[in-house]
Protein backbone atom coordinates (compact mmCIF):
# COMPACT_ATOMS: atom_id res chain seq x y z
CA UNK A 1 7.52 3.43 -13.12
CA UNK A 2 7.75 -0.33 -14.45
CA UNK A 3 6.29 -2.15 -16.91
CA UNK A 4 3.40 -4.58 -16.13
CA UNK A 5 4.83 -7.87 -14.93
CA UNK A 6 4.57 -10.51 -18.06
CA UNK A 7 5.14 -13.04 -15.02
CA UNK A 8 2.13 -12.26 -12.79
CA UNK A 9 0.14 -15.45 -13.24
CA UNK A 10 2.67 -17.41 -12.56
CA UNK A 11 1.63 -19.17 -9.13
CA UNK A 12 4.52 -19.79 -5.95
CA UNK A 13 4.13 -22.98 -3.73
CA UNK A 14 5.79 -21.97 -1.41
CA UNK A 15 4.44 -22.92 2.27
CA UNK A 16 7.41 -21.77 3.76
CA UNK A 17 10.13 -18.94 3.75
CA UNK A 18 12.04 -19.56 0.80
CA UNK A 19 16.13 -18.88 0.62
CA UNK A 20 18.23 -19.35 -2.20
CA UNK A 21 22.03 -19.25 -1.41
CA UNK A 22 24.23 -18.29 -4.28
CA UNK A 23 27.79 -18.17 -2.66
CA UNK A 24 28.08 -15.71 -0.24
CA UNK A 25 24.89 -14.34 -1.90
CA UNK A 26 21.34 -15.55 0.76
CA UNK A 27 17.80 -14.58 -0.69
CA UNK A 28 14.86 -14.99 1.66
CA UNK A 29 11.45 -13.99 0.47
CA UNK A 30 9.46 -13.32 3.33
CA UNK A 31 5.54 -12.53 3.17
CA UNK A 32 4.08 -9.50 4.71
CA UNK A 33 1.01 -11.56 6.60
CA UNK A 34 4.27 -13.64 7.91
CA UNK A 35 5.23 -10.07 9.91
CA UNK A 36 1.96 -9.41 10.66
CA UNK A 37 -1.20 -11.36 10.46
CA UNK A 38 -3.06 -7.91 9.18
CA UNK A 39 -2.05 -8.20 5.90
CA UNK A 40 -3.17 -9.75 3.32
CA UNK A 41 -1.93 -13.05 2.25
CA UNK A 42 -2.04 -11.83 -1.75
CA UNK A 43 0.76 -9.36 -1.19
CA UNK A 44 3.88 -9.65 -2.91
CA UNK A 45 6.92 -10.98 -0.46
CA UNK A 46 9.95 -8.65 0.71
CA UNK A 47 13.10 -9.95 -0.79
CA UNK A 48 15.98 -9.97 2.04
CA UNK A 49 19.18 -10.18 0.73
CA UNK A 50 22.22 -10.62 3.01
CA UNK A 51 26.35 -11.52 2.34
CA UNK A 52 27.31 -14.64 4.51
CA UNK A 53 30.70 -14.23 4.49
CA UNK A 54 31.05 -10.37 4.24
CA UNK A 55 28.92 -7.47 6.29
CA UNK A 56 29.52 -3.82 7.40
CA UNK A 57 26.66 -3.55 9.43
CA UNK A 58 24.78 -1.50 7.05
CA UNK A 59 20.99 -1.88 5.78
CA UNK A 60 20.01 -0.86 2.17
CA UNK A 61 16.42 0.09 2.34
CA UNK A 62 14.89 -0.04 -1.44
CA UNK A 63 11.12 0.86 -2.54
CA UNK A 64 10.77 0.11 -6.24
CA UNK A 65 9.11 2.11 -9.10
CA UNK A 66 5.16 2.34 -9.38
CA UNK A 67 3.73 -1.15 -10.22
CA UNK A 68 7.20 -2.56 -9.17
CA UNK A 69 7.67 -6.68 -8.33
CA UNK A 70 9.87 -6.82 -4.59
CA UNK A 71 10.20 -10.67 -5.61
CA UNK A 72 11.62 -10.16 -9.20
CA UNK A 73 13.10 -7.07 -9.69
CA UNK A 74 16.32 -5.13 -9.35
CA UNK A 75 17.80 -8.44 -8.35
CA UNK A 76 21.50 -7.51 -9.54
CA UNK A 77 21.36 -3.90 -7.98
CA UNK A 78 20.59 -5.78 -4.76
CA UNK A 79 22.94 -8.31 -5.45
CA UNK A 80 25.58 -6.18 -6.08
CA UNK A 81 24.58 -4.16 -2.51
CA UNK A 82 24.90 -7.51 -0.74
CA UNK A 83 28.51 -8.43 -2.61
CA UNK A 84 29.29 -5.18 -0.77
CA UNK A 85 28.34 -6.12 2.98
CA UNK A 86 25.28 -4.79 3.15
CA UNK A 87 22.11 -6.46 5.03
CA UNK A 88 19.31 -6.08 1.68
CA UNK A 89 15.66 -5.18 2.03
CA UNK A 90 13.27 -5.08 -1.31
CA UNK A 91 10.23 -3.78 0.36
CA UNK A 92 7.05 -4.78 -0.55
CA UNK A 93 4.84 -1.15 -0.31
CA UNK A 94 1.59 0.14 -1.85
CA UNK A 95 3.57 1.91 -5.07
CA UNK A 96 0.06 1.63 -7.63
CA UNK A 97 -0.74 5.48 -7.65
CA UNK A 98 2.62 7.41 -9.98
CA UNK A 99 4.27 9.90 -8.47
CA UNK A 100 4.24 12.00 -11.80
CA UNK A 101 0.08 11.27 -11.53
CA UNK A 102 0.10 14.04 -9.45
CA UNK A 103 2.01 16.87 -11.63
CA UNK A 104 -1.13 19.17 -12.50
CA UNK A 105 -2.83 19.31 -9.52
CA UNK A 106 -3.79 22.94 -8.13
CA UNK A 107 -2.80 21.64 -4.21
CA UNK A 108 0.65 23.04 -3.77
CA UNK A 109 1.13 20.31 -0.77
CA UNK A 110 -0.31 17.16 -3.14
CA UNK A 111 3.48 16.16 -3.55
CA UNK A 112 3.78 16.41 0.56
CA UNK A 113 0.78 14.59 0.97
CA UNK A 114 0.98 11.82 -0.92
CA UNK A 115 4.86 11.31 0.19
CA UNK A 116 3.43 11.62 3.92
CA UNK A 117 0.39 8.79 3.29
CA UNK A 118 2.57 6.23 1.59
CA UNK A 119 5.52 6.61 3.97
CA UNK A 120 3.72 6.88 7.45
CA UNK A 121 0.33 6.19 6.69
CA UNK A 122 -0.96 9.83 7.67
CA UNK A 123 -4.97 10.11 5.86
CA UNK A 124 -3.70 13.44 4.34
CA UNK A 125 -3.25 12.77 0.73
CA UNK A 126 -6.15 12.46 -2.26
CA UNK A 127 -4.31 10.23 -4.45
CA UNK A 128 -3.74 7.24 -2.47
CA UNK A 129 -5.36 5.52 0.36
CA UNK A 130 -2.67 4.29 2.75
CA UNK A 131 -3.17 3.49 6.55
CA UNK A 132 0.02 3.42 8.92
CA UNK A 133 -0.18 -0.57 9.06
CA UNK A 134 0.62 -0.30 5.12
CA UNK A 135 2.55 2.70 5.23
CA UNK A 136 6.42 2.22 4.12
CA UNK A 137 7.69 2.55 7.90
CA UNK A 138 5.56 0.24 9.35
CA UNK A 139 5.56 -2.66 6.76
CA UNK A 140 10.03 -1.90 7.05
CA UNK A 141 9.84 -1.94 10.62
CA UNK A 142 7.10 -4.73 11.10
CA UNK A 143 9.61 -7.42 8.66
CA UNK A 144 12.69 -5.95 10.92
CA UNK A 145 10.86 -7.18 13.81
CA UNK A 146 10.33 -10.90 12.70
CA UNK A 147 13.88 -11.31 11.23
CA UNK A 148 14.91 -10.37 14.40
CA UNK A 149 12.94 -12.40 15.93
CA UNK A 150 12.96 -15.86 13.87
CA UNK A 151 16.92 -15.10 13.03
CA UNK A 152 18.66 -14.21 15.97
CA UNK A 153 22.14 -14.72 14.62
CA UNK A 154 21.64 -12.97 11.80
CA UNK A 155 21.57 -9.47 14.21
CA UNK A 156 18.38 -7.44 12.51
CA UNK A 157 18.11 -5.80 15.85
CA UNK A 158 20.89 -3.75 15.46
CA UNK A 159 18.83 -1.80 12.51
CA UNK A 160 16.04 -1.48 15.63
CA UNK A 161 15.63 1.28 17.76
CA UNK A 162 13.77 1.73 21.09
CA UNK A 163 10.26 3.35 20.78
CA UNK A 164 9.07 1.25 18.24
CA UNK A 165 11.53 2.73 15.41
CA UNK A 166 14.54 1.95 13.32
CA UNK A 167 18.48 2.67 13.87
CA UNK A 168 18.14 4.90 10.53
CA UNK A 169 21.95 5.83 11.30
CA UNK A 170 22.73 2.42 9.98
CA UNK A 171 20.25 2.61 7.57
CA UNK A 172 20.78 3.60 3.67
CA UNK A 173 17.06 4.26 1.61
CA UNK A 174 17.41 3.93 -1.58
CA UNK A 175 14.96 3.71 -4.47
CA UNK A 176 14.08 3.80 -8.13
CA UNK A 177 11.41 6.14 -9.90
CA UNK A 178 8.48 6.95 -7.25
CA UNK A 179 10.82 4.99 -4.90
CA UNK A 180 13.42 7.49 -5.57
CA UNK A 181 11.02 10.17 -4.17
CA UNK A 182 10.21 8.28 -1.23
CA UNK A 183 14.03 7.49 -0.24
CA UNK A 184 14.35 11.78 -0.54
CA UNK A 185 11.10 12.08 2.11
CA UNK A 186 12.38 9.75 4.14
CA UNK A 187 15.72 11.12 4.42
CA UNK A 188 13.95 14.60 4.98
CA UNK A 189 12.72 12.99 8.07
CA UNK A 190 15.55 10.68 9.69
CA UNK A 191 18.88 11.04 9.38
CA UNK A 192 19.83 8.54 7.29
CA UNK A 193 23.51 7.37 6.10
CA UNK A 194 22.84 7.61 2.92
CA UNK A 195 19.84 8.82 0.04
CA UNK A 196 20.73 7.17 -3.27
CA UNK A 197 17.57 8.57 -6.37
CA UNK A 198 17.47 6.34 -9.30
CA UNK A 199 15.89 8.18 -11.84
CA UNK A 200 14.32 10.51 -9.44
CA UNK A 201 12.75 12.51 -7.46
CA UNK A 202 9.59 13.00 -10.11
CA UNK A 203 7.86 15.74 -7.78
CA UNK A 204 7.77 18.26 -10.28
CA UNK A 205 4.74 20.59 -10.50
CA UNK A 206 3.18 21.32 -14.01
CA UNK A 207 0.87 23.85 -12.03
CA UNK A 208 3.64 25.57 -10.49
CA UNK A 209 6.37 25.06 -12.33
CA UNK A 210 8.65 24.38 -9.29
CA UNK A 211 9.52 21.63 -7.17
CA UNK A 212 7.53 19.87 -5.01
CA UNK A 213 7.38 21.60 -1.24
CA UNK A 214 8.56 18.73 0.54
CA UNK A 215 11.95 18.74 -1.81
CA UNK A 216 12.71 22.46 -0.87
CA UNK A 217 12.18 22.49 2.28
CA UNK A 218 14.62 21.58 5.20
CA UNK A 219 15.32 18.27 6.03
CA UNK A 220 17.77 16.66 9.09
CA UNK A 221 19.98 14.08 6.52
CA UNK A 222 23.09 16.21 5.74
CA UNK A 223 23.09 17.07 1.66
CA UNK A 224 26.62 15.60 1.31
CA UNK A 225 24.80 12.21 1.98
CA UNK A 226 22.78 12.46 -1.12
CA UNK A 227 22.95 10.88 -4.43
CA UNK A 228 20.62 10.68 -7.95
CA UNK A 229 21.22 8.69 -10.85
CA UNK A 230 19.26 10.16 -13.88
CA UNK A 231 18.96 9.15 -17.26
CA UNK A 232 19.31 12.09 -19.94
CA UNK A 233 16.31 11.13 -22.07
CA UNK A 234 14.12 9.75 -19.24
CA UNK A 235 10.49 9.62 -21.22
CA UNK A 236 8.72 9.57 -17.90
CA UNK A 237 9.78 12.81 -16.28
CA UNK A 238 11.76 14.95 -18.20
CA UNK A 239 15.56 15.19 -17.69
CA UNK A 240 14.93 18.66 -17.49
CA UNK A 241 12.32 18.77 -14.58
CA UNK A 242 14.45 16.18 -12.73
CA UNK A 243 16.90 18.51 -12.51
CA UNK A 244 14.86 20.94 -11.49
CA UNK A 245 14.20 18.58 -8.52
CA UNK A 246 17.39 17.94 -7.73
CA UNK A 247 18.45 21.42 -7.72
CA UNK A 248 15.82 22.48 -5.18
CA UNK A 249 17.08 19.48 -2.88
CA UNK A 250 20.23 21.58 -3.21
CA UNK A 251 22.64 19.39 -4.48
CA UNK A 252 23.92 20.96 -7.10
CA UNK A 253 24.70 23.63 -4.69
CA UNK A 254 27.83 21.00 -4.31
CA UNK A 255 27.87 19.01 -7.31
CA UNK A 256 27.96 19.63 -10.57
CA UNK A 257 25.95 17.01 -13.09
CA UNK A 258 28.75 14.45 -14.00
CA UNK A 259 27.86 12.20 -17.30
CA UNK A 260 29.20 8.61 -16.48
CA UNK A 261 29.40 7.09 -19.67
CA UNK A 262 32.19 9.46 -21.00
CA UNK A 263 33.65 9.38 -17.08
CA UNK A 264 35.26 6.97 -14.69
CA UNK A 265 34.67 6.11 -10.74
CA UNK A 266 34.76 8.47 -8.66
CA UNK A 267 33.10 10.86 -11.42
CA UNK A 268 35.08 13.89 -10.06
CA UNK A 269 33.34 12.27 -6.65
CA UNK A 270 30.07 14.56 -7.67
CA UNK A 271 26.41 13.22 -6.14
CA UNK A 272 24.42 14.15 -9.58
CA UNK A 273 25.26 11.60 -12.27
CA UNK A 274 23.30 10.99 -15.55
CA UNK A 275 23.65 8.68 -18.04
CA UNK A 276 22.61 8.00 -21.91
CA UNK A 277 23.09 4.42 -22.31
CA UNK A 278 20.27 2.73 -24.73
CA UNK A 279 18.67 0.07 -22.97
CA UNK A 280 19.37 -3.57 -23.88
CA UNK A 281 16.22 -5.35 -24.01
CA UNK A 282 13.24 -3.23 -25.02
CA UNK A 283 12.39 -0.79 -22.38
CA UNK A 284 11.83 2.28 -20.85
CA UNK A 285 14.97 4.76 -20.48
CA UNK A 286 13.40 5.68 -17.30
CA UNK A 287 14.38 2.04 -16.32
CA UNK A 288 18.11 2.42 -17.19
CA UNK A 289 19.27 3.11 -14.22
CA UNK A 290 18.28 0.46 -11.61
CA UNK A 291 16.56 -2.81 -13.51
CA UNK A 292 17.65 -5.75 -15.02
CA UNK A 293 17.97 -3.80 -18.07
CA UNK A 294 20.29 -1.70 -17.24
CA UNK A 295 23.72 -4.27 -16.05
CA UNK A 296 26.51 -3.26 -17.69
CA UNK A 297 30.00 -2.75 -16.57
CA UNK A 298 29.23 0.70 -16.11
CA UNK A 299 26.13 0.31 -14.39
CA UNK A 300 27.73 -1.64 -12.08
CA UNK A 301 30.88 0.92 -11.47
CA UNK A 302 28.21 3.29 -10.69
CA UNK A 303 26.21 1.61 -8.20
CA UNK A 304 29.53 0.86 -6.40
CA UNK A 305 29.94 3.84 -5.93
CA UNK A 306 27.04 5.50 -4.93
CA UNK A 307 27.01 2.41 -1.84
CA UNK A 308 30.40 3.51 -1.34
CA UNK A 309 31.95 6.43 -1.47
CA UNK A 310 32.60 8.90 1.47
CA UNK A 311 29.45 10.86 2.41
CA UNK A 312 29.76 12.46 6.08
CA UNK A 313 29.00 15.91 6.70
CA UNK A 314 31.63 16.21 8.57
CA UNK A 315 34.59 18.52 10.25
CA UNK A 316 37.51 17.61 12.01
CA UNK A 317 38.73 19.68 15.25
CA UNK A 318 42.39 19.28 15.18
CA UNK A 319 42.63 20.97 18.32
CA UNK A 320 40.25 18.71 20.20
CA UNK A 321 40.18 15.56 18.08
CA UNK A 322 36.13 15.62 17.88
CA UNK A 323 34.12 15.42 15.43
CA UNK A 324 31.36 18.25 13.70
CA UNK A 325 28.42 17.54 12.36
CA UNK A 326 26.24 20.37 10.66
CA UNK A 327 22.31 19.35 10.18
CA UNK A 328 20.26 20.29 7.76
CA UNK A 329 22.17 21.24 5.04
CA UNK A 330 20.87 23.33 2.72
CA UNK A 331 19.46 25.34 5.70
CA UNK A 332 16.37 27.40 5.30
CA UNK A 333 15.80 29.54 8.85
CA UNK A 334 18.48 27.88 11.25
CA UNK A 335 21.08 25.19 10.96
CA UNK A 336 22.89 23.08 14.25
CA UNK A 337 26.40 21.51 14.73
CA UNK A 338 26.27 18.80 16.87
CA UNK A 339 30.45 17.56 18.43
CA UNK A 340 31.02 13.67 18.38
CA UNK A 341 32.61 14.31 21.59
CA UNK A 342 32.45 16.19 24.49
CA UNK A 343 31.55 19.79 24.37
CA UNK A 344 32.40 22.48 21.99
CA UNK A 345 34.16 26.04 23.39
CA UNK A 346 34.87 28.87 21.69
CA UNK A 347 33.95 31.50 18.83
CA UNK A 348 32.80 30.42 15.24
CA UNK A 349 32.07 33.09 12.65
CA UNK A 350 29.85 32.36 9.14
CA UNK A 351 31.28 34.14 6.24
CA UNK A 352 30.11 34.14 2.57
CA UNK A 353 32.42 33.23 -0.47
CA UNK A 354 33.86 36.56 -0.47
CA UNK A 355 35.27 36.07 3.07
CA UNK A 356 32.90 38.68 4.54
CA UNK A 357 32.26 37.94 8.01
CA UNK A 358 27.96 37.43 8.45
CA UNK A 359 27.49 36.20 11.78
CA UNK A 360 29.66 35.07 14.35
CA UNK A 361 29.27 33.98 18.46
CA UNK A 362 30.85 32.20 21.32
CA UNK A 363 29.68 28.74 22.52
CA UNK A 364 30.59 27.68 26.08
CA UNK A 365 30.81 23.73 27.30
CA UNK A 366 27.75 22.05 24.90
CA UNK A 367 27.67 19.71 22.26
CA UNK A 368 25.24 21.15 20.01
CA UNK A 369 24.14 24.72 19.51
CA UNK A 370 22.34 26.65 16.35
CA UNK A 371 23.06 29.57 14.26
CA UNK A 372 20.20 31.47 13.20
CA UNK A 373 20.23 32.31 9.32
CA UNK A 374 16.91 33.33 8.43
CA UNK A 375 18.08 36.92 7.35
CA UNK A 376 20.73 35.97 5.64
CA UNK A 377 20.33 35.49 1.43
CA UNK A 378 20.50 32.67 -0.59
CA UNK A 379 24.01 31.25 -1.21
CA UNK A 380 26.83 29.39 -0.11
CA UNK A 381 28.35 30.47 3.46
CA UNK A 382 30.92 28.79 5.10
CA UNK A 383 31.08 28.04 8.93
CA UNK A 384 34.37 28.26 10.84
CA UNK A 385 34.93 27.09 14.17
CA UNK A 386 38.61 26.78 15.67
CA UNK A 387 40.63 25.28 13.21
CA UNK A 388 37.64 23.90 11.06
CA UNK A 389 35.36 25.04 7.92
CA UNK A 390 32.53 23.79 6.58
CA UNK A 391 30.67 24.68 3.46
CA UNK A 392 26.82 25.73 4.09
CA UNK A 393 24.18 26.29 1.43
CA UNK A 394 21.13 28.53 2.39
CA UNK A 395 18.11 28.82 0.64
């Protein structure tokens, strides 16, 4: 959630696509009616931010907080992103309606519904009116498109896919407040390289005192790719029910909550940080962890490395030299490893954290089979196959 903009009758002649160059540092605002003629010529303009000199072939996809400015806001977290190689989209989206607007409403799917309309333009939800021109994907997709198109050296194809989609294995979504909840969907529904939450997910239901659906159930971006930055005394949602959120993610199924201000990088390399800094300029705590507001040396140590650090779901095969990859994880009814090479042979055997052996089988010449675990209790299992273990979390 932001504050309303004290700058929003202030008037841009622009009749072009603006870039500012600071450095290494390139800003382009581009309009959305610039992508695509269907929209309107009043929306706000995506802010593109790319390193000249330095990239690693990454995008940072960000969605801001409800009422959010793409043009003005979180200009030194995406700054900072850029300094770090990656290729920097602040999208422009439909964020009016709060996510935390929704917390009392007797629909157990309202969370779902909403998070489906604003990200893909489905007509499921009552709370916001979104078609799939506006949704999240296509307005992302649609300004991928024409920076492809009208920059051809700068390579924005190689975040394109065939079928009219995007390479989201290159792709990082990241966002802050209801942003932060549509980063999570998103990375429920493409695997992703990386989900960074600023002071979110805010899914919590008031009516049933759980998380939203969407955030317990299954999703194909591996857990260990996951990240939230929370503020302790967050006066928009409660630190309290934010955890509650992240918990039924399942994060904290492998991290424990790591308080950065009395901690230094890589925060015992844990994926649930929080923080109690007072804001500098008058503000919301809920703003802490993302805005303007919020630079700081240890801000910035944070955001480092939450772009950074190691996330792969991953096991090495010493005896074949490929690569594992288990998907979803936390697994609800069945989970898959998928081999970065070649096909996988012999036995593997699941066993909880008491070594007993729960399930085991044989796989013959394939690179990607499944293990059914939909009798099997909540808990943390862990999966060996020749010489390599992975830790699994079912729920």
């Amino acid at each position: 959630m932001m504050k309303p903009d004290r700058f929003k009758h202030l008037i841009f002649l622009f009749t072009f696509t603006p870039v500012f160059c600071f450095g290494q540092i390139q800003t382009r605002l581009v309009k959305p009616a610039d992508t695509n003629p269907q929209y309107s010529s009043e929306d706000k303009r995506h802010a593109v931010i790319r390193n000249t000199d330095y990239r690693i072939d990454k995008l940072f996809l960000f969605l801001g907080g409800t009422g959010s400015n793409s043009e003005a806001h979180y200009v030194h977290l995406m700054e900072q992103a850029a300094g770090l190689g990656y290729d920097v989209i602040n999208l422009n989206y439909v964020n009016t309606v709060a996510t935390f607007s929704l917390a009392d409403d007797p629909d157990s799917l309202a969370f779902d519904h909403y998070r489906q309309e604003l990200c893909f333009g489905t007509p499921v939800s009552d709370a916001v009116a979104v078609d799939t021109l506006n949704s999240i994907f296509s307005r992302a997709l649609n300004l991928l498109k024409y920076l492809d198109e009208n920059y051809p050296a700068e390579n924005w194809g190689k975040y394109l896919s065939a079928h009219e989609t995007m390479n989201w294995a290159s792709i990082a979504v990241g966002g802050h407040s209801q942003g932060a909840g549509h980063a999570g969907y998103l990375g429920k529904q493409h695997s992703v390289d990386r989900v960074l939450m600023f002071s979110g997910p805010n899914d919590y239901s008031n009516a049933f005192q759980q998380a939203a659906h969407w955030i317990r159930d299954g999703g194909v971006t591996p857990l260990e790719r996951h990240f939230a930055y929370l503020h302790l005394y967050d006066e928009i949602v409660d630190f309290t029910k934010q955890f509650v959120n992240i918990s039924g993610l399942g994060m904290l199924a492998v991290s424990d909550t790591i308080h950065i201000d009395v901690n230094s990088p890589p925060y015992g390399n844990s994926h649930c940080l929080y923080t109690t800094q007072v804001p500098i300029f008058q503000t919301y705590y809920h703003n802490m962890t993302a805005l303007p507001s919020a630079v700081s040396s240890v801000n910035e140590g944070v955001w480092e490395y939450l772009l950074t650090t190691a996330t792969a779901t991953k096991v090495e095969d010493h005896s074949s030299g490929s690569r594992l990859y288990v998907f979803p994880n936390p697994a609800s009814n069945v989970f898959y490893v998928r081999s970065s090479e070649g096909g996988i042979d012999g036995n593997f055997e699941l066993r909880n954290t008491t070594g007993q052996l729960v399930k085991s089988g044989m796989v013959i010449a394939t690179d990607l089979f499944s293990v059914d675990v939909s009798g099997l209790a909540t808990g943390i299992y862990f999966l060996h196959t020749g010489k390599s273990v992975t830790r699994i979390m079912i729920r």
